[in-house]
C-alpha atoms as a PDB file:
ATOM      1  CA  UNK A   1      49.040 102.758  -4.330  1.00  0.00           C
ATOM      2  CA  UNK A   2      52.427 103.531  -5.911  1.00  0.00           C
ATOM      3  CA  UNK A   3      54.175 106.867  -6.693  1.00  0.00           C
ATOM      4  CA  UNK A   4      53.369 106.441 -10.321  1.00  0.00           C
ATOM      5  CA  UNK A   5      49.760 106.488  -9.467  1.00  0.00           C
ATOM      6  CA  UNK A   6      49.775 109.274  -6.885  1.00  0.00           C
ATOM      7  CA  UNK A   7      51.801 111.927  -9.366  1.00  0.00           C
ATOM      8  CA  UNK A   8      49.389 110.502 -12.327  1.00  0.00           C
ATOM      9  CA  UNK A   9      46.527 112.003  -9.319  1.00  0.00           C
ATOM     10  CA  UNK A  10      48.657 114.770  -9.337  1.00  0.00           C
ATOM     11  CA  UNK A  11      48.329 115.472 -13.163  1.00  0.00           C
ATOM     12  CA  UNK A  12      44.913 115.128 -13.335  1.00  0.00           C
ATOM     13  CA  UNK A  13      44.393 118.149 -11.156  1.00  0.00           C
ATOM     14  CA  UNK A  14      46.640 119.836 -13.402  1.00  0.00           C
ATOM     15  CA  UNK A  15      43.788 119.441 -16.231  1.00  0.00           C
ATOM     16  CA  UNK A  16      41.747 122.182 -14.558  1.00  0.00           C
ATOM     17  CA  UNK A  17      43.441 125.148 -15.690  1.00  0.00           C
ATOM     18  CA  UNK A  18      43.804 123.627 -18.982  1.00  0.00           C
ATOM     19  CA  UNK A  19      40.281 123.374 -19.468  1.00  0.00           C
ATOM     20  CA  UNK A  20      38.997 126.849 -17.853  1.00  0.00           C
ATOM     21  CA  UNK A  21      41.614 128.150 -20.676  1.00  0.00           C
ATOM     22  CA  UNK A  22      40.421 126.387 -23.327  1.00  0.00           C
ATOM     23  CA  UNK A  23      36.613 127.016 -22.418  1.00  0.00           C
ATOM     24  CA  UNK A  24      37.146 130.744 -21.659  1.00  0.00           C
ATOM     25  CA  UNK A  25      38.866 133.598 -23.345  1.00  0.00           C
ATOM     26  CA  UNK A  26      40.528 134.355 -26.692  1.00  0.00           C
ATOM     27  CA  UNK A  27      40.436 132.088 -29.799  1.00  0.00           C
ATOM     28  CA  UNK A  28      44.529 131.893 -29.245  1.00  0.00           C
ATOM     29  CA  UNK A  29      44.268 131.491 -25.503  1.00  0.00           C
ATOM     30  CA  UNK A  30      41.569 128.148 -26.227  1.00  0.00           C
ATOM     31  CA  UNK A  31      43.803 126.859 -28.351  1.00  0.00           C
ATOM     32  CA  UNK A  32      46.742 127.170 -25.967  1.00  0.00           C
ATOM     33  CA  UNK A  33      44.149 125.389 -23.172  1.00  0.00           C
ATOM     34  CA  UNK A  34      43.705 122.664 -26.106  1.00  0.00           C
ATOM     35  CA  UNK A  35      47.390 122.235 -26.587  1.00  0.00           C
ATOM     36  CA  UNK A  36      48.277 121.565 -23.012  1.00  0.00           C
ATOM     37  CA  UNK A  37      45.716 119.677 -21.783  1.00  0.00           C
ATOM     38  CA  UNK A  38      46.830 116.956 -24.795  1.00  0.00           C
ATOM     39  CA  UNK A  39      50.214 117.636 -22.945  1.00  0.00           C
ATOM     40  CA  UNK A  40      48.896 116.553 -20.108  1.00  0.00           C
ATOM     41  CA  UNK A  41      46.707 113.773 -21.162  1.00  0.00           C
ATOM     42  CA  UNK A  42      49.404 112.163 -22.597  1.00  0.00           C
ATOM     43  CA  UNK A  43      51.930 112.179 -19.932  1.00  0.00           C
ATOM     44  CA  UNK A  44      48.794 110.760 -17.394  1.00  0.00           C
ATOM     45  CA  UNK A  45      48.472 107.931 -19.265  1.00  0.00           C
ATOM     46  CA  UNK A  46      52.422 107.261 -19.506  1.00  0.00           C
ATOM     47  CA  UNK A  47      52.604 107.691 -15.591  1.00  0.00           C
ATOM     48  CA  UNK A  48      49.208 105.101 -15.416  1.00  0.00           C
ATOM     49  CA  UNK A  49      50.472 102.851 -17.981  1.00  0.00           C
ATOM     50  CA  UNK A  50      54.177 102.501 -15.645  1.00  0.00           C
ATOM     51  CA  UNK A  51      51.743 102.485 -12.436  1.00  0.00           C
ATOM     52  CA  UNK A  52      49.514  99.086 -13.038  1.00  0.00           C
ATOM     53  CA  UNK A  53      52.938  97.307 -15.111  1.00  0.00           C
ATOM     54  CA  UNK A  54      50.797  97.660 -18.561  1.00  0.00           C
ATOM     55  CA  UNK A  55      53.143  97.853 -21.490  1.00  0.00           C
ATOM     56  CA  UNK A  56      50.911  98.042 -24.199  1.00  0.00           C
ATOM     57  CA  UNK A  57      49.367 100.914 -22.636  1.00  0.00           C
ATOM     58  CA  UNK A  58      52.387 103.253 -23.625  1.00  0.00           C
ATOM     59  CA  UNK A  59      50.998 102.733 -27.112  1.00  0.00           C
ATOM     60  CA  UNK A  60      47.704 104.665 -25.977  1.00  0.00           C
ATOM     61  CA  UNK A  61      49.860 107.811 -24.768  1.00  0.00           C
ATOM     62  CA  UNK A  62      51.766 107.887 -27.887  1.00  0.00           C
ATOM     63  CA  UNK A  63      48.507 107.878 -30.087  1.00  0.00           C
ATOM     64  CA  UNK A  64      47.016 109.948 -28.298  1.00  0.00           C
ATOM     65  CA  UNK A  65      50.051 112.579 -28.340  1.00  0.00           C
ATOM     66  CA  UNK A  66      49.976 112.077 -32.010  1.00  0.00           C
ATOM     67  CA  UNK A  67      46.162 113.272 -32.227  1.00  0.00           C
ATOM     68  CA  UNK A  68      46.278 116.116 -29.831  1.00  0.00           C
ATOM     69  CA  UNK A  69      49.077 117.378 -32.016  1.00  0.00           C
ATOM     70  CA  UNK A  70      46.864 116.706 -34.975  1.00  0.00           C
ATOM     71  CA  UNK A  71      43.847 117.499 -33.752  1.00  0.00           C
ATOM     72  CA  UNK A  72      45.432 121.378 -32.642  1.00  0.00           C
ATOM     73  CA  UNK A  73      46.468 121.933 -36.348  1.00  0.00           C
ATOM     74  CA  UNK A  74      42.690 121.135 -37.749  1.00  0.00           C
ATOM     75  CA  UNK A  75      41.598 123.600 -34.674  1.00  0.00           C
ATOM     76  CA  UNK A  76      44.245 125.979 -36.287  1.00  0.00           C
ATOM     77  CA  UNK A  77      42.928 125.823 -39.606  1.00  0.00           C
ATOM     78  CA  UNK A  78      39.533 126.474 -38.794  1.00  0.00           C
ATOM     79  CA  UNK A  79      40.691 129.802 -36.639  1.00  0.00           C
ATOM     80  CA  UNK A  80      42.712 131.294 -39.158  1.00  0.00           C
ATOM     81  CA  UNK A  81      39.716 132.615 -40.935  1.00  0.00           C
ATOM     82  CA  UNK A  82      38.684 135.075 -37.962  1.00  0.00           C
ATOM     83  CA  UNK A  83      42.295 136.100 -37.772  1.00  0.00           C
END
């Protein structure tokens, strides 16, 4: 086991905050929770992809920051109406 693979163990434990926010509290607060744990998603995957020598799996992190990102604004959307 490398260091990219014990901070990518690292991060993972980093998406337990990230989801008590987004499944408890505010609408605002959930979407926060939502927001970061794409964050954090994303940068996993970049430290796994460097930590088994996978290239292509960079693409995966970048789609996948592209979604979250997209994926927040939809979640926005839908919460302005209670606003």
């Amino acid at each position: 086991m490398n260091a990219w693979l014990q901070a990518a163990t690292v991060m993972l434990f980093c998406l337990v905050p990230c989801g008590i926010v987004a499944f408890k509290g505010k609408p605002i607060d959930r979407l926060v929770g939502l927001e970061m744990a794409g964050l954090v998603e994303a940068l996993l995957l970049i430290l796994l992809a460097e930590g088994f020598h996978r290239i292509p799996f960079y693409d995966l992190a970048l789609a996948l920051a592209l979604l979250a990102f997209g994926g927040g604004m939809v979640f926005v959307r839908f919460l302005e109406r209670w606003l």
